[in-house]
N, C-alpha and C. Protein backbone atom coordinates (compact mmCIF):
# COMPACT_ATOMS: atom_id res chain seq x y z
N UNK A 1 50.87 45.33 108.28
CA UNK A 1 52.24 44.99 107.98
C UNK A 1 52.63 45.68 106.68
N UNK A 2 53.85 46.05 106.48
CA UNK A 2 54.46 46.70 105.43
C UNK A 2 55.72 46.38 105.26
N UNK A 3 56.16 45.54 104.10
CA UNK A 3 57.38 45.45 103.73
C UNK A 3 58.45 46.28 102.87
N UNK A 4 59.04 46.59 103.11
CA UNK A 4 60.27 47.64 102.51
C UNK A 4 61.05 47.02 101.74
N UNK A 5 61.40 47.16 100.53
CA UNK A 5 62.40 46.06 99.69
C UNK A 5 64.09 46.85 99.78
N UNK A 6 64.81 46.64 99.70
CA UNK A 6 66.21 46.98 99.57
C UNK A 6 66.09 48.28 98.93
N UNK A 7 67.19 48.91 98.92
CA UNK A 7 67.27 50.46 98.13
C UNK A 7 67.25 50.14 96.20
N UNK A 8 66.27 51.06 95.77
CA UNK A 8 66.19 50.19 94.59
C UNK A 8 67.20 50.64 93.95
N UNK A 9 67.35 49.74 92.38
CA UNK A 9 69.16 49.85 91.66
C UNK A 9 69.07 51.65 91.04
N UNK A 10 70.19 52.07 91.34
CA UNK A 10 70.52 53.35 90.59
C UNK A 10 69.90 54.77 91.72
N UNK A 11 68.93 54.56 93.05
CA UNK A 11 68.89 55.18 93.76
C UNK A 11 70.06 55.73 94.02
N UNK A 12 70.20 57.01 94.61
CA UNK A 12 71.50 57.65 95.16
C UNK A 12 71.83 57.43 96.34
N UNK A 13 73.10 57.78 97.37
CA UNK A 13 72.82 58.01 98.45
C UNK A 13 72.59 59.90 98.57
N UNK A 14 72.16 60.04 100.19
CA UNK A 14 71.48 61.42 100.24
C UNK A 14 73.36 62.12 101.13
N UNK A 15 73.87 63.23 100.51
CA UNK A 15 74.78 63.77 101.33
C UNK A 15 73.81 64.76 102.29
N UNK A 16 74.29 64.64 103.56
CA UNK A 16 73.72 65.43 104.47
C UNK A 16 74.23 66.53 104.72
N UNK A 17 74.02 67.73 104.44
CA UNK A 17 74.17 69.18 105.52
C UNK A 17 73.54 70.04 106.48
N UNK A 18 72.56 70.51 106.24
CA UNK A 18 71.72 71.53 107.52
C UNK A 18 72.27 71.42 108.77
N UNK A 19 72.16 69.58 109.08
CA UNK A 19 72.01 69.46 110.34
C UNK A 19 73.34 68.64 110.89
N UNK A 20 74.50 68.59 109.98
CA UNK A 20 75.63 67.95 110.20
C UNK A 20 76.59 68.37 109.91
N UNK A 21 77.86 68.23 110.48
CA UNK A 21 79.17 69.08 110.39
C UNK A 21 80.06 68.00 109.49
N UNK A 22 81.10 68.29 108.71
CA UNK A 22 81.70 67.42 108.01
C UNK A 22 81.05 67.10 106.49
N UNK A 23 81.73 65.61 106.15
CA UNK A 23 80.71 64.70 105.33
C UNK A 23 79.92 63.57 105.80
N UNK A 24 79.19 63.33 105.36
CA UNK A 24 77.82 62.88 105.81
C UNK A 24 76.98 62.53 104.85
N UNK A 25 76.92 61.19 104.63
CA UNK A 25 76.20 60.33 103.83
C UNK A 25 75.02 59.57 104.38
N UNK A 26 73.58 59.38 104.00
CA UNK A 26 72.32 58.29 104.25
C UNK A 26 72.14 58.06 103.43
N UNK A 27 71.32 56.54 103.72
CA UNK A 27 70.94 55.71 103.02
C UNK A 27 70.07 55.30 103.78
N UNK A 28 68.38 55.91 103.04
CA UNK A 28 66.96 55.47 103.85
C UNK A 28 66.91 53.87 103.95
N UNK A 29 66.76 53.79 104.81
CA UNK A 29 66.29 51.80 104.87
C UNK A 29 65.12 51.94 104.72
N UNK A 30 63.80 52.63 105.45
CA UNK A 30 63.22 52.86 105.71
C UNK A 30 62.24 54.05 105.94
N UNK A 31 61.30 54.36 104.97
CA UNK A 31 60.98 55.65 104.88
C UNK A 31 60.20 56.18 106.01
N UNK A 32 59.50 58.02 106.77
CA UNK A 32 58.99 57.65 107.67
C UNK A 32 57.82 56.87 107.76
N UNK A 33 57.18 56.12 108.61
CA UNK A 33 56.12 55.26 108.70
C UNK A 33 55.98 55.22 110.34
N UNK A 34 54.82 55.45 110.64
CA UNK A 34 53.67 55.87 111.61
C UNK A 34 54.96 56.17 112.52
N UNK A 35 55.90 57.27 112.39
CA UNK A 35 56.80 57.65 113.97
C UNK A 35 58.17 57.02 113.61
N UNK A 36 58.21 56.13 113.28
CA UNK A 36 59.54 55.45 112.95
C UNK A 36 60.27 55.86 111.41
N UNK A 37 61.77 56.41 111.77
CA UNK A 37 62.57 56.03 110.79
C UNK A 37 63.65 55.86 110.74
N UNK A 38 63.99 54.44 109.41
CA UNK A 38 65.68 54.13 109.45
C UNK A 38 66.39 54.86 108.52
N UNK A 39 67.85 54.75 109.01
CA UNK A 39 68.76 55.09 108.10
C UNK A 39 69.95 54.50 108.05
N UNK A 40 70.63 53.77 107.41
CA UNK A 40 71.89 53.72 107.32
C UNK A 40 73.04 54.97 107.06
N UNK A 41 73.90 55.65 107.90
CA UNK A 41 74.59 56.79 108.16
C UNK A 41 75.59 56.41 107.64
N UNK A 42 76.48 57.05 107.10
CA UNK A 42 78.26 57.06 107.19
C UNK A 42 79.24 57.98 107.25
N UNK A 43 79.14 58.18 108.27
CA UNK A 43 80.23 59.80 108.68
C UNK A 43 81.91 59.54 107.82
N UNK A 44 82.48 60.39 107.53
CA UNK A 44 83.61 60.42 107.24
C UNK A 44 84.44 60.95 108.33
N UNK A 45 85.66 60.39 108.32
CA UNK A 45 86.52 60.92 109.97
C UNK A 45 86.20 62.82 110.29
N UNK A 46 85.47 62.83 111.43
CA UNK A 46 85.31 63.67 112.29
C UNK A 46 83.74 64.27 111.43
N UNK A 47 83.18 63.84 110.96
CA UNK A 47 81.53 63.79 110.35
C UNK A 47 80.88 63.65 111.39
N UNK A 48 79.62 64.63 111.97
CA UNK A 48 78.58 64.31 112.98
C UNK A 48 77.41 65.13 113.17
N UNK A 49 76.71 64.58 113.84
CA UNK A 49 75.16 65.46 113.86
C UNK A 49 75.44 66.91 114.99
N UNK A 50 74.39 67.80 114.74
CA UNK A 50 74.31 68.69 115.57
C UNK A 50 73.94 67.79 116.76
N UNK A 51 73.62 69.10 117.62
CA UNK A 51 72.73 68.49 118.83
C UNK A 51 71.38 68.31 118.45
N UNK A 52 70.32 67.44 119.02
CA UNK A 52 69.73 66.74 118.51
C UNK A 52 68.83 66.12 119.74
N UNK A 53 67.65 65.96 119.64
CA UNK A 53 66.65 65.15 120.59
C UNK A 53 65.80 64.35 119.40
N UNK A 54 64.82 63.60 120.30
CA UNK A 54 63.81 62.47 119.49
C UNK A 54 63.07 62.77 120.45
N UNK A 55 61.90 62.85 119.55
CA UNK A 55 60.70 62.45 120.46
C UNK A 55 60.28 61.35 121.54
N UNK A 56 60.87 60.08 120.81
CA UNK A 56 60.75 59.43 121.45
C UNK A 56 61.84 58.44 121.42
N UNK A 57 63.04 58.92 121.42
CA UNK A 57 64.35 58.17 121.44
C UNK A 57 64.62 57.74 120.10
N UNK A 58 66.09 56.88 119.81
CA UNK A 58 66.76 56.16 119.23
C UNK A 58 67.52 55.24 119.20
N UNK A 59 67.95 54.50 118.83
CA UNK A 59 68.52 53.43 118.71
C UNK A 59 69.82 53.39 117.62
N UNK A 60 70.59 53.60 117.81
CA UNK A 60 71.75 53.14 117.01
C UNK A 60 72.77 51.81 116.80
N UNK A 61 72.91 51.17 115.62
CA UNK A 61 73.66 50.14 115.70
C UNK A 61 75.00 50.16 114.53
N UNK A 62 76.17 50.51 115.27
CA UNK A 62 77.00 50.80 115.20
C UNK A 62 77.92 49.73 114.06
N UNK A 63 77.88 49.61 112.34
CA UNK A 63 78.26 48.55 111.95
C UNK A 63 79.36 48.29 111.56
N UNK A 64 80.19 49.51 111.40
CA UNK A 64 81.94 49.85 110.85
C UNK A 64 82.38 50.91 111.31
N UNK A 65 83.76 51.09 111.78
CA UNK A 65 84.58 52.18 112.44
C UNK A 65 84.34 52.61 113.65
N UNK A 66 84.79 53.60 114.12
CA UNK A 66 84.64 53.87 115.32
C UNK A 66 84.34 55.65 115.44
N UNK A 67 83.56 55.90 116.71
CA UNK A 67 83.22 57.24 116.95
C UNK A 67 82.81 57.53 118.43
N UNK A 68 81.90 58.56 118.40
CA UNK A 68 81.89 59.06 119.65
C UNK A 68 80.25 59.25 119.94
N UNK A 69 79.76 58.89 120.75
CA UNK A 69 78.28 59.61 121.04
C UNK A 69 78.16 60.48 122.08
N UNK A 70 77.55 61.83 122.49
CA UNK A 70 77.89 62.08 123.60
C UNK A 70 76.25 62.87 123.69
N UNK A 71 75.87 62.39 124.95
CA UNK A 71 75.09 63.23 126.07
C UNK A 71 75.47 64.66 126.69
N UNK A 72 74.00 65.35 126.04
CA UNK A 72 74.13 66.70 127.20
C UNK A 72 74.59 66.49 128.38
N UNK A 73 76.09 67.35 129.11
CA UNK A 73 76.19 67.39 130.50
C UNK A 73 77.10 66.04 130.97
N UNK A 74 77.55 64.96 130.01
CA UNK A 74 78.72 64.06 130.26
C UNK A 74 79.21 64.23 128.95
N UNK A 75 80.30 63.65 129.49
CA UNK A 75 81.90 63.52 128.67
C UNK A 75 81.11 62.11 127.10
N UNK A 76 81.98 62.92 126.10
CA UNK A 76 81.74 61.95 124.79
C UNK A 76 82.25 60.32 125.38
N UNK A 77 81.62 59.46 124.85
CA UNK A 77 81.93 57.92 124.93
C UNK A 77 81.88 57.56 123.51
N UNK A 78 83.28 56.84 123.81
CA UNK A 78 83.42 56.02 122.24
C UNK A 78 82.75 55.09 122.03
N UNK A 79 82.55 54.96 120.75
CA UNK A 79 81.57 53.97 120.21
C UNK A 79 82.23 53.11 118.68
N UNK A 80 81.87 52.17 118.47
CA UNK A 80 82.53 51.04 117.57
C UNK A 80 82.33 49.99 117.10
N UNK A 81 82.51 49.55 115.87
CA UNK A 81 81.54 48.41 115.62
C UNK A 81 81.04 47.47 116.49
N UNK A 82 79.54 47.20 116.09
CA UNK A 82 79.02 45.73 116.87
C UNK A 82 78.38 46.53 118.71
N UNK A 83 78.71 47.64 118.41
CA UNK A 83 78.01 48.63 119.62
C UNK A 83 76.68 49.11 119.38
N UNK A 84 75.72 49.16 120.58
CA UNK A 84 74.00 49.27 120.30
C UNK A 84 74.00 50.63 121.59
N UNK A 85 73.43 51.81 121.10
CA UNK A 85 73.27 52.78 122.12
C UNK A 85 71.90 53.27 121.60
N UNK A 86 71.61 53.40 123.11
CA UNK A 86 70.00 53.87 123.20
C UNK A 86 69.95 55.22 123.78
N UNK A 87 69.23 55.70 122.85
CA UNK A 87 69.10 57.32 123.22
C UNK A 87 67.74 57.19 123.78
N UNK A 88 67.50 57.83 125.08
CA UNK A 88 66.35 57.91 125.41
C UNK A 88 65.09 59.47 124.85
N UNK A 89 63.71 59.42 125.33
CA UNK A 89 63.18 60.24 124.93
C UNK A 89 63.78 61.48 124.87
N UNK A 90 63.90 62.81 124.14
CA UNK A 90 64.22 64.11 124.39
C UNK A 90 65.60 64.24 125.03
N UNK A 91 66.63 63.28 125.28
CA UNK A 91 67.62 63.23 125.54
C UNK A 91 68.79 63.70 124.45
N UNK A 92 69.00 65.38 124.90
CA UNK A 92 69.70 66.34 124.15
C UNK A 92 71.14 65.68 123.53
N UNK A 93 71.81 65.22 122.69
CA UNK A 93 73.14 64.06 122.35
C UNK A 93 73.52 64.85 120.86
N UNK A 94 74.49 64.07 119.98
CA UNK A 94 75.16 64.09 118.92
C UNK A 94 76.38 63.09 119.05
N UNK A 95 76.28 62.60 117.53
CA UNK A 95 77.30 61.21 117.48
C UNK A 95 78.06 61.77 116.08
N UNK A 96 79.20 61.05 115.93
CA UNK A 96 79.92 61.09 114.90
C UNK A 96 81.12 60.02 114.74
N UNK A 97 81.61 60.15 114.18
CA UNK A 97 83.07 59.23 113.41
C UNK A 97 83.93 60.08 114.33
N UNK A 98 85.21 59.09 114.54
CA UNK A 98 86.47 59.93 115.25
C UNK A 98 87.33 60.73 114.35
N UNK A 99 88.19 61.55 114.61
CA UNK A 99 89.12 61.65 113.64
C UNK A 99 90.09 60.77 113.24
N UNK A 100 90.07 59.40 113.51
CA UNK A 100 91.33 58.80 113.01
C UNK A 100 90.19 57.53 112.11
N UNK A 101 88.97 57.68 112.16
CA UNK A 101 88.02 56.53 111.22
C UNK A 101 86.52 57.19 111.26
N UNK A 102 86.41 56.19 109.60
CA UNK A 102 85.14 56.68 109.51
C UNK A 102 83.84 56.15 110.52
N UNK A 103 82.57 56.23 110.21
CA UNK A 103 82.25 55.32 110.97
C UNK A 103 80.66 55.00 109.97
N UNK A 104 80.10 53.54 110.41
CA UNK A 104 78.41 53.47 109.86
C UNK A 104 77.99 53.28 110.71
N UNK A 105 76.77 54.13 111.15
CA UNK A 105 75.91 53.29 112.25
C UNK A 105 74.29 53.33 111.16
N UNK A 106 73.37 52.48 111.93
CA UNK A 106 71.90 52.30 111.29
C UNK A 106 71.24 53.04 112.65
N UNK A 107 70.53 53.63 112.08
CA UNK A 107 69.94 55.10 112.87
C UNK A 107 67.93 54.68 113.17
N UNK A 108 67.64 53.86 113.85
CA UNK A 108 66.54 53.79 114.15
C UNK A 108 65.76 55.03 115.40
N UNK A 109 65.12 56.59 114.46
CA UNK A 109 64.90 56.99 114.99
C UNK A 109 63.14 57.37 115.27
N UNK A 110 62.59 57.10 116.50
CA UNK A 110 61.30 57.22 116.93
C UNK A 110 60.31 58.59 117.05
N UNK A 111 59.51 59.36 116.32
CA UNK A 111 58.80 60.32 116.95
C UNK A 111 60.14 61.63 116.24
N UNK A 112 59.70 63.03 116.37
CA UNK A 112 60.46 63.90 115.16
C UNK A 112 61.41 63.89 115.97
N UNK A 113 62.04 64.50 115.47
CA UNK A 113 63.65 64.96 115.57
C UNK A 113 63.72 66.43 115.88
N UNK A 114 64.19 67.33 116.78
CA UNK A 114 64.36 68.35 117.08
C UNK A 114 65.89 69.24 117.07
N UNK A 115 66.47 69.51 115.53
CA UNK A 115 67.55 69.93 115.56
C UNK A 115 68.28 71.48 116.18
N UNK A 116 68.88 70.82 116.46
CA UNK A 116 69.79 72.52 117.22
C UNK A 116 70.92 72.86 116.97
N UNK A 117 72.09 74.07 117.61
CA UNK A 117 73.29 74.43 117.17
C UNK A 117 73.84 73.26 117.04
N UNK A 118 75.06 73.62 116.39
CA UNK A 118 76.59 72.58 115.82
C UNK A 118 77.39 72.38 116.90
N UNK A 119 77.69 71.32 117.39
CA UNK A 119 79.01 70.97 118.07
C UNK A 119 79.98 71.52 117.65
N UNK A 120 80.46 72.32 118.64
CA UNK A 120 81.68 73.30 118.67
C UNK A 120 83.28 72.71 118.21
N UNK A 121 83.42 72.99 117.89
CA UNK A 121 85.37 72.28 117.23
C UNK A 121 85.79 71.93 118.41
N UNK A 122 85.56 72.96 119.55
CA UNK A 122 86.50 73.09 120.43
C UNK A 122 85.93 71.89 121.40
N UNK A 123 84.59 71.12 121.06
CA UNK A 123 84.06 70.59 121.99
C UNK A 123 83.79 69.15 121.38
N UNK A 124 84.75 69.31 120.40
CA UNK A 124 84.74 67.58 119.83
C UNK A 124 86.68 66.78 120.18
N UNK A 125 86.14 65.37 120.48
CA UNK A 125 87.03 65.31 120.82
C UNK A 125 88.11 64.46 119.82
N UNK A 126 89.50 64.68 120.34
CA UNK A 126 90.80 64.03 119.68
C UNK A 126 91.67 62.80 120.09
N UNK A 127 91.70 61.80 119.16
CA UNK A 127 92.72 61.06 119.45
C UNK A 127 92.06 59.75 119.60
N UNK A 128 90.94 59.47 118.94
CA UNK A 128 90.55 58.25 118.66
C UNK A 128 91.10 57.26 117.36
N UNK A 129 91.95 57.02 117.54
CA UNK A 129 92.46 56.46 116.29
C UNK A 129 91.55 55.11 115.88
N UNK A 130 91.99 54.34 114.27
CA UNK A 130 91.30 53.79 114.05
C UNK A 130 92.59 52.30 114.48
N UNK A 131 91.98 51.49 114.74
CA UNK A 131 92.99 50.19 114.85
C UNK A 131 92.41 49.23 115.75
């Protein structure tokens, strides 16, 4: 067993780039440990990951605003607070904030991460407002 205490006082948060379009803020919950790691995310409107697999899936829990997750080969689905989506193993995806809100989700991801190209402008979508 291993307990993790809260983010300690005066830690930063981490801004993300390499692997994300926009702004893009974490906050480790959880450092990696044997395969598993958390994060608390916070995209800013239209902020999101490349494309992206897990070794062995993810788990997202969706805690403020609203956005989009979308699967290789289907149409983006909105996503919004108090929403739980499960990414399965090696299942090619990318999530983000809409353009009309930001969004937080907590990022429980299993086994590495395999990053790839950027979601295309032309292939993100419009008109999710926040309300």
């Amino acid at each position: 067993m291993k307990v993790f205490h809260g983010r300690a006082e005066g830690k930063m948060s981490e801004l993300r780039g390499e692997t994300f379009s926009g702004t893009v803020w974490a906050d480790p919950v959880m450092p990696p440990t044997d395969g598993v790691t958390i994060n608390t995310v916070f995209f800013a409107p239209r902020g999101r990951t490349y494309w992206h697999t897990h070794e062995q899936g993810q788990v997202l829990q969706v805690t403020a605003g609203k956005g989009w997750i979308c699967k290789e080969g289907e149409a983006p689905q909105e996503i919004r607070q108090g929403d739980i989506v499960f990414i399965g193993p090696n299942e090619r995806h990318w999530h983000g904030a809409s353009d009309g809100s930001y969004m937080v989700h907590i990022a429980t991801s299993i086994g590495k991460a395999t990053w790839q190209e950027e979601v295309a402008e032309a292939d993100y979508p419009q008109g999710l407002v926040a309300g």
